[in-house]
Protein backbone atom coordinates (compact mmCIF):
# COMPACT_ATOMS: atom_id res chain seq x y z
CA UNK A 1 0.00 0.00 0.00
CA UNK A 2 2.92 2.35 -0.88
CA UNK A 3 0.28 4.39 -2.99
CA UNK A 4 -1.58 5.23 -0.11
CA UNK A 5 1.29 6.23 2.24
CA UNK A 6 2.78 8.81 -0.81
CA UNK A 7 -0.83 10.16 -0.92
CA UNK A 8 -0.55 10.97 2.59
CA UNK A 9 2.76 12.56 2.66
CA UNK A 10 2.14 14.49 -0.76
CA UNK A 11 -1.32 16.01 0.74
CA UNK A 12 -1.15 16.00 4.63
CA UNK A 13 -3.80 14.10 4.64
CA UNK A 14 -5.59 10.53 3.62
CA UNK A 15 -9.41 11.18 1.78
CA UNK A 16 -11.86 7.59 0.63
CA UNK A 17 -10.84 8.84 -2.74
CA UNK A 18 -7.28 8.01 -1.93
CA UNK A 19 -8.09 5.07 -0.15
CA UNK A 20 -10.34 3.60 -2.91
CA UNK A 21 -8.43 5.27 -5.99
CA UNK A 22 -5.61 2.87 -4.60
CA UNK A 23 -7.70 -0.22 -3.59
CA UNK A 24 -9.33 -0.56 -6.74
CA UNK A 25 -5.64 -0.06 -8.77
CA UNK A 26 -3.72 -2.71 -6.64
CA UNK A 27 -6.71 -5.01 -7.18
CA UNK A 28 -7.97 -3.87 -10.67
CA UNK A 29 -8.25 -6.88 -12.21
CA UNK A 30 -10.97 -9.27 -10.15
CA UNK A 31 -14.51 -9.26 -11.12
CA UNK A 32 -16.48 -7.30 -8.93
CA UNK A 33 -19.61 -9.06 -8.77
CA UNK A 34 -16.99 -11.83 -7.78
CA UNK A 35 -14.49 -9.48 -5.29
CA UNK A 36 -15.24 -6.06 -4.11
CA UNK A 37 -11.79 -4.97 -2.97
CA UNK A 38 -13.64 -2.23 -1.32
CA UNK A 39 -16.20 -4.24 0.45
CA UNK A 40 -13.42 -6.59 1.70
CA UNK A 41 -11.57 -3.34 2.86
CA UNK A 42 -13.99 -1.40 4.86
CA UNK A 43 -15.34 -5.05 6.81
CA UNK A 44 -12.12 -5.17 8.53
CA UNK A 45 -11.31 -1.56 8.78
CA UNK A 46 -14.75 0.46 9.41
CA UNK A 47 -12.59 3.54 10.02
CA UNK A 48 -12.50 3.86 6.10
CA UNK A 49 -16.11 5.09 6.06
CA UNK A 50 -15.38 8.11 8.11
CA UNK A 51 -12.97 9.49 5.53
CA UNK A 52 -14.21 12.17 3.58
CA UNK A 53 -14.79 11.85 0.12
CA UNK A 54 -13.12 14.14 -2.51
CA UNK A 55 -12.99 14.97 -6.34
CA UNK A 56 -9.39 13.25 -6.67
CA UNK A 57 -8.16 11.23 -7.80
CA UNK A 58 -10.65 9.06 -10.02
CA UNK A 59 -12.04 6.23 -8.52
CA UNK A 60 -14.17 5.21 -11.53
CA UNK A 61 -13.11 2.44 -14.08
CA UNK A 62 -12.00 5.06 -17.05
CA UNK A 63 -10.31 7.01 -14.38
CA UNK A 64 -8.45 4.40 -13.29
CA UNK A 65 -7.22 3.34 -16.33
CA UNK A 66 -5.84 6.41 -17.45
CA UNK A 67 -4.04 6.87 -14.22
CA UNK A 68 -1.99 3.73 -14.55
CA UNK A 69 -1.16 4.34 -17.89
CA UNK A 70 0.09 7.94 -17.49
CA UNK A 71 1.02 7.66 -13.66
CA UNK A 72 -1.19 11.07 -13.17
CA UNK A 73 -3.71 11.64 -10.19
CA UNK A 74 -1.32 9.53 -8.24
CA UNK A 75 0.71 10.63 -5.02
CA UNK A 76 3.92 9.81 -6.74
CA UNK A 77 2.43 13.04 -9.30
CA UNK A 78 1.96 15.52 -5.82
């Protein structure tokens, strides 16, 4: 979870969108009718639900997909 770590030394803070925009990369390639990576994520750590929710980065399919191919919205990016 290196992703999420740079996120929260590039902003100061940790948002969901963080969070989740990192989730669903690491595990971007299960099914989710199958696997919610998210689902599995906030049943053992409930404290993911008080985050607050922001613009960026993308945590929708397209989103995501441009991110890992051009490496932007990511912490690594600031």
């Amino acid at each position: 979870m290196k992703m999420v770590v740079n996120f929260a030394k590039a902003n100061g803070e940790l948002n969901r969108n963080h969070l989740e925009h990192s989730i669903k990369r690491n595990f971007g390639g299960f099914d989710p009718s199958e696997f919610n990576p998210m689902k599995a994520f906030m049943k053992c750590c409930q404290t993911i639900s008080t985050l607050k929710k922001a613009k960026k980065p993308s945590t929708d399919p397209i989103g995501l997909i441009k991110s890992s191919l051009s490496g932007s919205e990511t912490a690594l990016q600031g």
